[in-house]
Protein backbone atom coordinates (compact mmCIF):
# COMPACT_ATOMS: atom_id res chain seq x y z
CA UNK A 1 26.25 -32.21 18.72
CA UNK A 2 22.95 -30.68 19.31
CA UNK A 3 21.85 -31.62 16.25
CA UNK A 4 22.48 -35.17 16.33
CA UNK A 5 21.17 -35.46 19.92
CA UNK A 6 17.75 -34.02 18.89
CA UNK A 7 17.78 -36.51 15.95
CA UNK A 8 18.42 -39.01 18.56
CA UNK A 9 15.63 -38.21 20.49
CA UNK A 10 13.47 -38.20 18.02
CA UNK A 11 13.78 -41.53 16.50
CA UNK A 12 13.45 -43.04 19.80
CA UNK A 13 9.73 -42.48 19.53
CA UNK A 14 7.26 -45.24 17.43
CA UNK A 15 6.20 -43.67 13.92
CA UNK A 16 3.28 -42.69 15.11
CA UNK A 17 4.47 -40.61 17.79
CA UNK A 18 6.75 -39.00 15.26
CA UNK A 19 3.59 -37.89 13.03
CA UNK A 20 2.17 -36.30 16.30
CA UNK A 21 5.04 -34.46 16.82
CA UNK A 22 5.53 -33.21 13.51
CA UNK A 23 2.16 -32.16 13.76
CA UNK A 24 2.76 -30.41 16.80
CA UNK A 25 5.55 -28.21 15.52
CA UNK A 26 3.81 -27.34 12.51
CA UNK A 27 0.93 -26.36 14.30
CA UNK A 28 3.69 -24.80 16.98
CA UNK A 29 5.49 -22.53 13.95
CA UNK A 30 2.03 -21.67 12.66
CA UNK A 31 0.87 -19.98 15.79
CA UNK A 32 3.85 -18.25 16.41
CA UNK A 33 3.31 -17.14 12.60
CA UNK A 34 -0.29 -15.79 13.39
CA UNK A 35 1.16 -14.20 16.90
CA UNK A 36 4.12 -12.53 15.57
CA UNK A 37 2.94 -11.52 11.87
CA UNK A 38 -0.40 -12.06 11.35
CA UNK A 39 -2.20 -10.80 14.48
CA UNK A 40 0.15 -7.32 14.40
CA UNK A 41 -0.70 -7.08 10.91
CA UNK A 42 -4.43 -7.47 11.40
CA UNK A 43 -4.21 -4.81 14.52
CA UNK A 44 -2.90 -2.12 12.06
CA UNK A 45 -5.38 -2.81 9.60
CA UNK A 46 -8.39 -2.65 12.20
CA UNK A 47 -6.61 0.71 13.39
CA UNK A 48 -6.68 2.19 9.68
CA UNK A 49 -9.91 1.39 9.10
CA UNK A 50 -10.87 3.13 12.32
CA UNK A 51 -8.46 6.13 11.27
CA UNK A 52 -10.42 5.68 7.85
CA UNK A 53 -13.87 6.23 9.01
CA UNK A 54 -13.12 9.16 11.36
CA UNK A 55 -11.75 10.87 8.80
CA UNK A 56 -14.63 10.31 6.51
CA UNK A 57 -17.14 11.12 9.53
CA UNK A 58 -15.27 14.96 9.98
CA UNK A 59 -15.82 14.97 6.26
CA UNK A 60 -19.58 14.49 6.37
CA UNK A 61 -19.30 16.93 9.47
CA UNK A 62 -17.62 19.27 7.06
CA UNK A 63 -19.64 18.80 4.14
CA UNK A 64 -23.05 19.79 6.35
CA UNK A 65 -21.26 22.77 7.83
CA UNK A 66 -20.36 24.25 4.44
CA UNK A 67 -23.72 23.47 3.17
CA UNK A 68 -25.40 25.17 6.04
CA UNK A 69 -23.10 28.56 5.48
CA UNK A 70 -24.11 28.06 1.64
CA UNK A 71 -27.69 28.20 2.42
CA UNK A 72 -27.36 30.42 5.48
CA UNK A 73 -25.38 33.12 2.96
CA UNK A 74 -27.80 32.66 0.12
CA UNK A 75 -30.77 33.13 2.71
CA UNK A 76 -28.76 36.54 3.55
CA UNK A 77 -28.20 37.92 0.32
CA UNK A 78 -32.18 36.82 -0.72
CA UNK A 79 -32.80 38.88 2.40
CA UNK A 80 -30.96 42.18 1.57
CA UNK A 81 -32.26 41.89 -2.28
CA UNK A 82 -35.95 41.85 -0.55
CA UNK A 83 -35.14 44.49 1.61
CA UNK A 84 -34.69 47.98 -0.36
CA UNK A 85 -31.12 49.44 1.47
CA UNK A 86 -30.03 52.92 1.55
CA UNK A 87 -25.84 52.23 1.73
CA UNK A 88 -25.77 56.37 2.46
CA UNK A 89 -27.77 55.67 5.61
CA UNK A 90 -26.05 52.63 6.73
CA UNK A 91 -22.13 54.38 6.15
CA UNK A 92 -23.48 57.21 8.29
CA UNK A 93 -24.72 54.82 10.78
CA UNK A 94 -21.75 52.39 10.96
CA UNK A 95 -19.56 55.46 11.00
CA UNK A 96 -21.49 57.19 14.43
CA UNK A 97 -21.40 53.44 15.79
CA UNK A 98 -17.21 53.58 15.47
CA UNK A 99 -16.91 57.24 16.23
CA UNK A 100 -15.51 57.76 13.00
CA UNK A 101 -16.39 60.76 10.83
CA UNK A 102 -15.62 60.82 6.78
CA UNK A 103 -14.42 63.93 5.02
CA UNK A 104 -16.41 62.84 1.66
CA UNK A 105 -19.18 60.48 0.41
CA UNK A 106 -19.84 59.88 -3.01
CA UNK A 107 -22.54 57.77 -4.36
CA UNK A 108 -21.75 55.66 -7.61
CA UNK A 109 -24.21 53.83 -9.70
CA UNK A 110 -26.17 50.94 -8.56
CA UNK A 111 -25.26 50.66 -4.99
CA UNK A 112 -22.12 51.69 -4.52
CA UNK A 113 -19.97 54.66 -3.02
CA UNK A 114 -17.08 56.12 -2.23
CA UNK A 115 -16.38 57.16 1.34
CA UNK A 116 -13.10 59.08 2.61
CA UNK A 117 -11.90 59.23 5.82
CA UNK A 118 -8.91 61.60 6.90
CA UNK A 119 -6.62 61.12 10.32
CA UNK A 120 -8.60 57.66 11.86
CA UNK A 121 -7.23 55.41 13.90
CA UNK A 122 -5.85 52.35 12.31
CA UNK A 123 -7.71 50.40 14.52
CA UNK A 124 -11.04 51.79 14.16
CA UNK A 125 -10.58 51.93 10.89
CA UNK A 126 -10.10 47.97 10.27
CA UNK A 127 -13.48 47.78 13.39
CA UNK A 128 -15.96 49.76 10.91
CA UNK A 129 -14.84 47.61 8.20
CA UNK A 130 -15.12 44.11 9.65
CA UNK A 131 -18.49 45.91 11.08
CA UNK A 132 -19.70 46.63 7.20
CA UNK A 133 -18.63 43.41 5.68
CA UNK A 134 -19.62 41.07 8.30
CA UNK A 135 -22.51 42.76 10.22
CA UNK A 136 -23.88 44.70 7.46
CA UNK A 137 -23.43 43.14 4.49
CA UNK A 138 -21.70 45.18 2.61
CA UNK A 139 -18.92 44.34 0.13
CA UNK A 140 -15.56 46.57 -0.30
CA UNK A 141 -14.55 47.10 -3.65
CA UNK A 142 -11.19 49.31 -3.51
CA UNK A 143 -9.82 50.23 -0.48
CA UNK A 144 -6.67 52.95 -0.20
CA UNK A 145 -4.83 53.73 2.68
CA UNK A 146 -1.82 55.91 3.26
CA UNK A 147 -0.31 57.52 6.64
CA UNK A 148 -1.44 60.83 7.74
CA UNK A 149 0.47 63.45 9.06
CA UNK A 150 -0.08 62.44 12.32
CA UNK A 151 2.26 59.56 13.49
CA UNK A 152 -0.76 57.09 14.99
CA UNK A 153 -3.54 58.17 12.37
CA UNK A 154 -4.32 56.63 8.57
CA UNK A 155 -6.32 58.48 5.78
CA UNK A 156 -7.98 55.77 3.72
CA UNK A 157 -10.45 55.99 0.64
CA UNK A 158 -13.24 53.17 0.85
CA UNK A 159 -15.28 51.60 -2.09
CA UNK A 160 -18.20 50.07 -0.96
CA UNK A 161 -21.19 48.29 -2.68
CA UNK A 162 -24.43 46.81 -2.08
CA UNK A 163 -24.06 43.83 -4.67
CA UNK A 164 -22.08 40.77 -4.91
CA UNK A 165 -18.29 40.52 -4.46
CA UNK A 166 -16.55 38.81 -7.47
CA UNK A 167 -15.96 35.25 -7.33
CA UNK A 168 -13.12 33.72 -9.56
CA UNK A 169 -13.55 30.20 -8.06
CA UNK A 170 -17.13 29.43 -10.53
């Protein structure tokens, strides 16, 4: 029924009028095309793109960060090879600096030691050697710990050294 009377309609119109409607619906069902498909399509592209490039901007952010650190750490270690270090005299000054006292200290060959501490505080312990590796430049080669008599206290054995740490990612 609907059908027939929108045939109807139609062919009541001259031929001509027929080709401009025909052109109007075409034109009709391709903007609704573009509006419903091709414009929401074309949003989520744009918004990729922008997703794209601020992802890529961190990553240039990131890549001059780490190249700083790389040339800030090299400029350190250049630094302490320049600068002749006693590691006896810095241990015994780190340790005063924590209020920590070691039982033994014994040198090893080409800057490096052994230090022992007996009934420290866990957390002092872990303070003087965040203070060593990232204040003073030291590196910690072997580290023991075990429980002291006393219920709050830690006995730990400490190898330190003046030279590089090992690096397996090379």
């Amino acid at each position: 029924m609907m059908n027939e009377s929108l045939t109807n309609w139609f062919y009541r119109f001259s031929r001509r009028e027929q080709y401009v409607l025909m052109a109007g619906a075409v034109v009709l069902i391709l903007y609704v095309v573009y509006q419903l498909w091709l414009l929401p399509l074309q949003n989520r592209v744009d918004l990729a793109r922008h997703q794209v490039n601020v992802v890529v901007d961190d990553l240039r952010e990131v890549e001059s960060l780490s190249h700083n650190i790389l040339q800030a750490r090299k400029q350190r270690s250049q630094q302490q090879r320049s600068q002749p270090v006693n590691l006896a005299e810095l241990v015994d000054r780190s340790l005063r600096k924590s209020q920590l006292t070691m039982q033994t200290y014994q040198p090893g060959k080409q800057g490096e030691a052994s230090v022992r501490l007996s009934d420290v505080s866990y957390r002092q312990l872990l303070a003087w050697l965040y203070e060593l590796e990232q204040r003073q430049g030291l590196y910690i080669s072997q580290f023991t710990m075990t429980t002291s008599a006393s219920t709050s206290q830690v006995n730990a054995t400490v190898g330190l050294s003046l030279g590089q740490p090992v690096s397996y990612d090379e």
